[in-house]
C-alpha atoms as a PDB file:
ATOM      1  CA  UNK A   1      -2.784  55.325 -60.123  1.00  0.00           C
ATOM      2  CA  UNK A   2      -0.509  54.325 -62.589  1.00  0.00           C
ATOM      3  CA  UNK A   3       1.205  57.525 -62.468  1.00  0.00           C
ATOM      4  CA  UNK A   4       1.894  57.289 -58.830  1.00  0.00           C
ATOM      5  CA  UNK A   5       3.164  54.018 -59.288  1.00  0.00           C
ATOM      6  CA  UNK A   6       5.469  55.389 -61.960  1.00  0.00           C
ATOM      7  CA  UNK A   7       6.907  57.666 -59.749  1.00  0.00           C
ATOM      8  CA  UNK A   8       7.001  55.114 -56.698  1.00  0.00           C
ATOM      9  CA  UNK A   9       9.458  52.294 -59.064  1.00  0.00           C
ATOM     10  CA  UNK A  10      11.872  55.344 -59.831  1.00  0.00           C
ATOM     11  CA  UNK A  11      12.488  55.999 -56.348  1.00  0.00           C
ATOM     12  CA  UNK A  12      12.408  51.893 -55.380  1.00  0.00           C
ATOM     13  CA  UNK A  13      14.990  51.932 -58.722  1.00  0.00           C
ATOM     14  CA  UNK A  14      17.290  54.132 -57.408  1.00  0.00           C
ATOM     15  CA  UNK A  15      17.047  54.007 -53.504  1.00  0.00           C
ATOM     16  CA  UNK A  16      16.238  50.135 -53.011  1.00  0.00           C
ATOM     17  CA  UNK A  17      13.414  48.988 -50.919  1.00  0.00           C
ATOM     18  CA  UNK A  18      14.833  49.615 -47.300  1.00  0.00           C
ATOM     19  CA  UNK A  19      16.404  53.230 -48.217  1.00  0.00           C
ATOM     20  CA  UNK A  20      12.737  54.464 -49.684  1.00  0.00           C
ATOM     21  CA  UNK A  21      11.199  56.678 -47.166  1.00  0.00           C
ATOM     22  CA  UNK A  22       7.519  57.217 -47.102  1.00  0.00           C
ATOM     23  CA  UNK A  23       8.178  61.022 -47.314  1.00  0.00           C
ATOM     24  CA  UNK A  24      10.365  60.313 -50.946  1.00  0.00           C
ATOM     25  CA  UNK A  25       7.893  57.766 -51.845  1.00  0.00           C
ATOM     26  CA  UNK A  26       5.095  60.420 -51.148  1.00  0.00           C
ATOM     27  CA  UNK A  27       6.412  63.084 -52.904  1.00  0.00           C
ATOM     28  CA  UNK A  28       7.513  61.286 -56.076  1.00  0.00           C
ATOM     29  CA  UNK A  29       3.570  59.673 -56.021  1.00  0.00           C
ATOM     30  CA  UNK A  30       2.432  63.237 -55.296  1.00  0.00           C
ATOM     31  CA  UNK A  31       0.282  61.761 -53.150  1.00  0.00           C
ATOM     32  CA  UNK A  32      -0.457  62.993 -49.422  1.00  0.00           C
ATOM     33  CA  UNK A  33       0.291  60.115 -46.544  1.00  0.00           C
ATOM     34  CA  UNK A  34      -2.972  60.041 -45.951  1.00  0.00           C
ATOM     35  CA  UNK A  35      -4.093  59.390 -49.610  1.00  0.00           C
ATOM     36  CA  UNK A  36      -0.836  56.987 -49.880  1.00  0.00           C
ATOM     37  CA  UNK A  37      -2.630  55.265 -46.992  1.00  0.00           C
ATOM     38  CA  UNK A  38      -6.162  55.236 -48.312  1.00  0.00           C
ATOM     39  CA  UNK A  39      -4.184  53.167 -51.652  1.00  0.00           C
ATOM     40  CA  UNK A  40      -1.941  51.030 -49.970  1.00  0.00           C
ATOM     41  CA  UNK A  41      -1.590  49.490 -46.439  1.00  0.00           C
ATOM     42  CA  UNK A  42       2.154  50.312 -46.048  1.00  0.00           C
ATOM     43  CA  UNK A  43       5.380  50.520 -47.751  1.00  0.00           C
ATOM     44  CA  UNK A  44       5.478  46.886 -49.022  1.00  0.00           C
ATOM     45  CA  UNK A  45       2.267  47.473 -50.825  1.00  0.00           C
ATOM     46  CA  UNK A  46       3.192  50.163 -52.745  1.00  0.00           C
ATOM     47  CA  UNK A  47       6.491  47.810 -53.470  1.00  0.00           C
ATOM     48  CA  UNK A  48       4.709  45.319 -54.554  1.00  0.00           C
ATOM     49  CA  UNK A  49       2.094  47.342 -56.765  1.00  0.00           C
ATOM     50  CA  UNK A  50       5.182  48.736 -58.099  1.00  0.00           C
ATOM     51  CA  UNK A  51       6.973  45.835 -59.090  1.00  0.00           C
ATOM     52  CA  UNK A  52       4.159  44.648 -60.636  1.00  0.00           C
ATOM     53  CA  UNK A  53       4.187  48.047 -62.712  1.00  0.00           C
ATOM     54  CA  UNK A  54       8.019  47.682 -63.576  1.00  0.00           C
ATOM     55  CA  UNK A  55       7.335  44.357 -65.085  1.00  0.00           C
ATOM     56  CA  UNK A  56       4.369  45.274 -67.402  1.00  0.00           C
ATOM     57  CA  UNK A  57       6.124  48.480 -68.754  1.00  0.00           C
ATOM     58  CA  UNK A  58       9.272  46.484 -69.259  1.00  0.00           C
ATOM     59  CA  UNK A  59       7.074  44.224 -71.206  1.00  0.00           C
ATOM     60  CA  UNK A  60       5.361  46.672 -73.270  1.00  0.00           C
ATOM     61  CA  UNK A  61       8.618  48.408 -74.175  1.00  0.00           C
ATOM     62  CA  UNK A  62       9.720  44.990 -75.774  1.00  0.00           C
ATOM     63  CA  UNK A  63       7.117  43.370 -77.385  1.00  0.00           C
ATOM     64  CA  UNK A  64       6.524  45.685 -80.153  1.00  0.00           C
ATOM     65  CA  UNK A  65      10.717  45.491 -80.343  1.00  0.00           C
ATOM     66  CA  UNK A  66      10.196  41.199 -80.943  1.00  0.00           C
ATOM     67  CA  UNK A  67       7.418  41.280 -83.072  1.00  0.00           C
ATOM     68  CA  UNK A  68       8.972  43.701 -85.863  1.00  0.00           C
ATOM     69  CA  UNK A  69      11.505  41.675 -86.548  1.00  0.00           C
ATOM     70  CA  UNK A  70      11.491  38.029 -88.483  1.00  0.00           C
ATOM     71  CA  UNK A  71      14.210  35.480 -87.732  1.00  0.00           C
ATOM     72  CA  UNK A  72      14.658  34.212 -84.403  1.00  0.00           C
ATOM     73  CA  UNK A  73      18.479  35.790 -83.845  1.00  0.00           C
ATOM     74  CA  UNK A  74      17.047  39.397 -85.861  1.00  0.00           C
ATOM     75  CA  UNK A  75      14.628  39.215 -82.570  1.00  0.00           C
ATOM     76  CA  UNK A  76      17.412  37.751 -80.191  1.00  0.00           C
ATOM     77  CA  UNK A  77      19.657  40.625 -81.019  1.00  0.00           C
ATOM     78  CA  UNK A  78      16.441  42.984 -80.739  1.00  0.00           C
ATOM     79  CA  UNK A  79      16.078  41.275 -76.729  1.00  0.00           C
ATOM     80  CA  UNK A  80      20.218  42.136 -76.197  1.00  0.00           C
ATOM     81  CA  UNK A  81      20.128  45.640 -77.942  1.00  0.00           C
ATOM     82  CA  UNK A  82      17.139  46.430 -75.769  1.00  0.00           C
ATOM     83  CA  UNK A  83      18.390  45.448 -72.435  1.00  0.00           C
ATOM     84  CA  UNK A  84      22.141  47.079 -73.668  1.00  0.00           C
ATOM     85  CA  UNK A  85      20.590  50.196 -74.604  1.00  0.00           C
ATOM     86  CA  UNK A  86      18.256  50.511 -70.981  1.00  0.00           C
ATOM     87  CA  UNK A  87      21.457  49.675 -68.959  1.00  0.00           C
ATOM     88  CA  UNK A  88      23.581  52.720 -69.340  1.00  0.00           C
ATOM     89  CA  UNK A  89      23.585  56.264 -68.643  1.00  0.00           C
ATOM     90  CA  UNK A  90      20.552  58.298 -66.633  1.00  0.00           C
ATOM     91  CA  UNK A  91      18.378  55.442 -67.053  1.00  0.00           C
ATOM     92  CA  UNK A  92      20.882  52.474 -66.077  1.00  0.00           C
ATOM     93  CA  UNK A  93      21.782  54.625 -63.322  1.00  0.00           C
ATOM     94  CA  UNK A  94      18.275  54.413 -62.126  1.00  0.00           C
ATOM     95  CA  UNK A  95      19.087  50.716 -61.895  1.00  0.00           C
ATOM     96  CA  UNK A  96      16.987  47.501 -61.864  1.00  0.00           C
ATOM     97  CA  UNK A  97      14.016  46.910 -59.925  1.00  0.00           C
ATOM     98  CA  UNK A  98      14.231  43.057 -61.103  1.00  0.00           C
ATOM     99  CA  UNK A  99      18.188  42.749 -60.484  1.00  0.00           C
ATOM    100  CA  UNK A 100      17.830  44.918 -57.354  1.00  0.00           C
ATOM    101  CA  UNK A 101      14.651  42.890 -55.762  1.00  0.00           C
ATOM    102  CA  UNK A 102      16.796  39.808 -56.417  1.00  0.00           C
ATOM    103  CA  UNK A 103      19.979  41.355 -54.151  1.00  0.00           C
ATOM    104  CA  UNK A 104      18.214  43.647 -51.517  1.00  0.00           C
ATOM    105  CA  UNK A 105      14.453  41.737 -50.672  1.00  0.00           C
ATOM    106  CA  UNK A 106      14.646  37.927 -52.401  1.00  0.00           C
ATOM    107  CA  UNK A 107      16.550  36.448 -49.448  1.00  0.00           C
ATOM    108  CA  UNK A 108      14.206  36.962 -46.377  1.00  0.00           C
ATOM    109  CA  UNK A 109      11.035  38.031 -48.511  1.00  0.00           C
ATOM    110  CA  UNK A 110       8.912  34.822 -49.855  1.00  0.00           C
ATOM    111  CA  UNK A 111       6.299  36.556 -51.553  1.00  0.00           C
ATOM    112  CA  UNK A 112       8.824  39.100 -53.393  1.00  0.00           C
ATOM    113  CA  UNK A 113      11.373  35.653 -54.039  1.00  0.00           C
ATOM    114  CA  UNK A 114       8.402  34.231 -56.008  1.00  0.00           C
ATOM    115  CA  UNK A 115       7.626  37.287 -58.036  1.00  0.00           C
ATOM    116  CA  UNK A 116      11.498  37.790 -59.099  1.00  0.00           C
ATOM    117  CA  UNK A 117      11.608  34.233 -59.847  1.00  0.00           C
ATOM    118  CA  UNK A 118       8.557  34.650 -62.153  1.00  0.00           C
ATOM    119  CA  UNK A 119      10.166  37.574 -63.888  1.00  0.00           C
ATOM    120  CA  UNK A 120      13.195  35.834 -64.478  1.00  0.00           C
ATOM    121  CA  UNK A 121      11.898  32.918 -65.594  1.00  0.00           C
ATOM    122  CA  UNK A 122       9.616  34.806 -68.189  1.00  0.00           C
ATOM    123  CA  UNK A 123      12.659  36.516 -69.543  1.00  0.00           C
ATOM    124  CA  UNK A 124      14.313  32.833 -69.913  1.00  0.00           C
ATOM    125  CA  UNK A 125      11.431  31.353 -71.525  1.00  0.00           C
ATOM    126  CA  UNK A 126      11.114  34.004 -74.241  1.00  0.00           C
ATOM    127  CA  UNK A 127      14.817  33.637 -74.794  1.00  0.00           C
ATOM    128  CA  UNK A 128      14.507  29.791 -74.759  1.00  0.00           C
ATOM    129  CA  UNK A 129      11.641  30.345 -77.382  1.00  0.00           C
ATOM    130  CA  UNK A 130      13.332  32.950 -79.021  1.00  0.00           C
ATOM    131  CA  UNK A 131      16.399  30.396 -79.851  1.00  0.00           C
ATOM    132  CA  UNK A 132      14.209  27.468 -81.093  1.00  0.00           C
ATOM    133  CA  UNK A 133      12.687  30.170 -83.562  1.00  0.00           C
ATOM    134  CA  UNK A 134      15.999  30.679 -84.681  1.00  0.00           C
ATOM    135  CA  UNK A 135      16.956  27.214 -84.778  1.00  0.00           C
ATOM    136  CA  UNK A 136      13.724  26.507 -86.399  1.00  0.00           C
ATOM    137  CA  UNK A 137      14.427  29.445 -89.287  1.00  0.00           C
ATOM    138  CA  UNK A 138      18.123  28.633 -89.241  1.00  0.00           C
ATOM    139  CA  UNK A 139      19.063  31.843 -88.084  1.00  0.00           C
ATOM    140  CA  UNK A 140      20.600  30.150 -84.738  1.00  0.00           C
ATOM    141  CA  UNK A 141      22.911  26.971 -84.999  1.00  0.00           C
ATOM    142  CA  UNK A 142      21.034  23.789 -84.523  1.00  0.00           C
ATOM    143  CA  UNK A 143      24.226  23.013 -82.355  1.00  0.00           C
ATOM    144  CA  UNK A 144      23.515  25.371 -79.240  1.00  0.00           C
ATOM    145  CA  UNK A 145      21.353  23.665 -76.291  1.00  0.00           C
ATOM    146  CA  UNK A 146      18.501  26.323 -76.235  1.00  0.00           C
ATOM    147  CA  UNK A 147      18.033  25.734 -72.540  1.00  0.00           C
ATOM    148  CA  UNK A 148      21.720  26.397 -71.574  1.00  0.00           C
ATOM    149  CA  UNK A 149      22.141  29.156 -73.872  1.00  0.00           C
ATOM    150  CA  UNK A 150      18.686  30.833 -72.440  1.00  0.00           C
ATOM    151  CA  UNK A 151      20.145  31.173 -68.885  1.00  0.00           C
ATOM    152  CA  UNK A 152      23.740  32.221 -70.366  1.00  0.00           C
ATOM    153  CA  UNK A 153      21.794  34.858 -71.803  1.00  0.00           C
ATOM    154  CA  UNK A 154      19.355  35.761 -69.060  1.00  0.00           C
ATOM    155  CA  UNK A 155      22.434  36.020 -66.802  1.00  0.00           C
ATOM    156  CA  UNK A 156      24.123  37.949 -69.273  1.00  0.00           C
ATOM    157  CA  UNK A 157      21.150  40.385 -69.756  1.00  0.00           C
ATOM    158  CA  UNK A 158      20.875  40.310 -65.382  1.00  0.00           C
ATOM    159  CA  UNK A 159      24.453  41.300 -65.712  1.00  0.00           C
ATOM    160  CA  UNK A 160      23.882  44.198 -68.027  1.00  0.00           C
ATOM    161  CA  UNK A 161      21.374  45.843 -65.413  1.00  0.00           C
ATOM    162  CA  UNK A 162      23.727  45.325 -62.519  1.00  0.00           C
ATOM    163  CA  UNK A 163      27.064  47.374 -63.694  1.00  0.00           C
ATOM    164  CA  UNK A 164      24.395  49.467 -65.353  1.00  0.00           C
ATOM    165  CA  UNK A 165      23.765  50.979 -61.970  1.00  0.00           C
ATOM    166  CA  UNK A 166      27.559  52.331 -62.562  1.00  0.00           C
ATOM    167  CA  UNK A 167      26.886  54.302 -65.288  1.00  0.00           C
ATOM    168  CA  UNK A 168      28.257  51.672 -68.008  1.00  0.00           C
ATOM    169  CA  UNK A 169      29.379  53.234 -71.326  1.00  0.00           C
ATOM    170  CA  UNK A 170      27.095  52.151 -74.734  1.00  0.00           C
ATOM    171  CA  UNK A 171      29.018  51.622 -76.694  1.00  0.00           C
ATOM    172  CA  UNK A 172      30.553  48.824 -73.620  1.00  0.00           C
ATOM    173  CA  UNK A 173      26.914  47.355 -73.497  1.00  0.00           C
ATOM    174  CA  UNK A 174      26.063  47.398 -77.266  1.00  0.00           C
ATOM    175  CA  UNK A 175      29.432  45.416 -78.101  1.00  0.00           C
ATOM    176  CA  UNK A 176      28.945  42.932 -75.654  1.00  0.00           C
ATOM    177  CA  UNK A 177      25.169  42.339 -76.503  1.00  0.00           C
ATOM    178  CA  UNK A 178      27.232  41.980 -80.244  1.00  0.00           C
ATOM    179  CA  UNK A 179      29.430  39.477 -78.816  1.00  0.00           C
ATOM    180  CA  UNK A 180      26.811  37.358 -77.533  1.00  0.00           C
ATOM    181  CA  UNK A 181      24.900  36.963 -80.768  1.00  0.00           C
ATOM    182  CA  UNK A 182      28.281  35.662 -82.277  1.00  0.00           C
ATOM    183  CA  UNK A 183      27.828  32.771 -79.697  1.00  0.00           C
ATOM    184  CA  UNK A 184      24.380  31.838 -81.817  1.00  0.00           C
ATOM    185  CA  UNK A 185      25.572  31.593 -85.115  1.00  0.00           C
END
């Protein structure tokens, strides 16, 4: 299933909720409608599923990315460079299913408002904890409110996902990521 769903949060990506039809959703799941059917109850299902599926490969992409490295700005600039690096070309093209939940669905859609908020907020705490690390190690100024600068940076990193749907240069991305991490020292 997780292959299907793979397919299903590339076409949400790049389409948005409301322009994915059942026939591209089918097709990228290379699943019949009737076995699309027999998995999910209807569109917002296999949404949902995907979503879910976004947010757990995201994850999995950056952990290993955090853990390798040892001060608290080395794994800051690790978060940035990560989110920089997934925001331009083919795959920032592909866009955001986070960023574009938030715009398209979050507004009139309770249950998918919740889960962005959860995502977000999970980003934001692991950048709040990621400062105090760096406080803590002295790799972060003791100066910078770790709450404040945990949503500068989540919007920052939001931000990097959005104009990454317009095909965003690198080089753009990496020096602003750079840019950023001057803020911490």
């Amino acid at each position: 299933m997780d292959a299907a769903l793979d397919g299903a949060l590339l076409v949400f990506r790049e389409r948005g909720y409301q322009a994915a039809s059942m026939s591209d959703l089918g097709t990228a799941m290379n699943l019949t409608t009737g076995s699309i059917y027999k998995a999910f109850s209807d569109k917002r299902a296999i949404f949902l599923a995907a979503f879910d599926r976004y947010i757990e490969l995201r994850t999995a992409q950056l952990q290993p990315l955090l853990k390798r490295e040892t001060t608290g700005l080395d794994k800051l600039a690790s978060m940035l460079r990560f989110y920089a690096e997934t925001s331009h070309g083919a795959e920032g093209r592909s866009g955001c299913l986070v960023a574009g939940s938030t715009m398209e669905l979050a507004r009139y859609d309770d249950e998918m408002a919740g889960r962005v908020a959860v995502a977000l907020r999970r980003v934001e705490t692991t950048l709040r904890s990621l400062l105090r690390i760096g406080q803590a190690d002295g790799s972060v100024s003791a100066e910078i409110d770790a709450d404040v600068m945990a949503q500068t940076l989540l919007a920052l990193l939001q931000g990097f996902r959005v104009i990454g749907k317009l095909g965003q240069d690198r080089a753009k991305m990496l020096a602003a990521a750079q840019q950023a991490l001057r803020m911490l020292r």
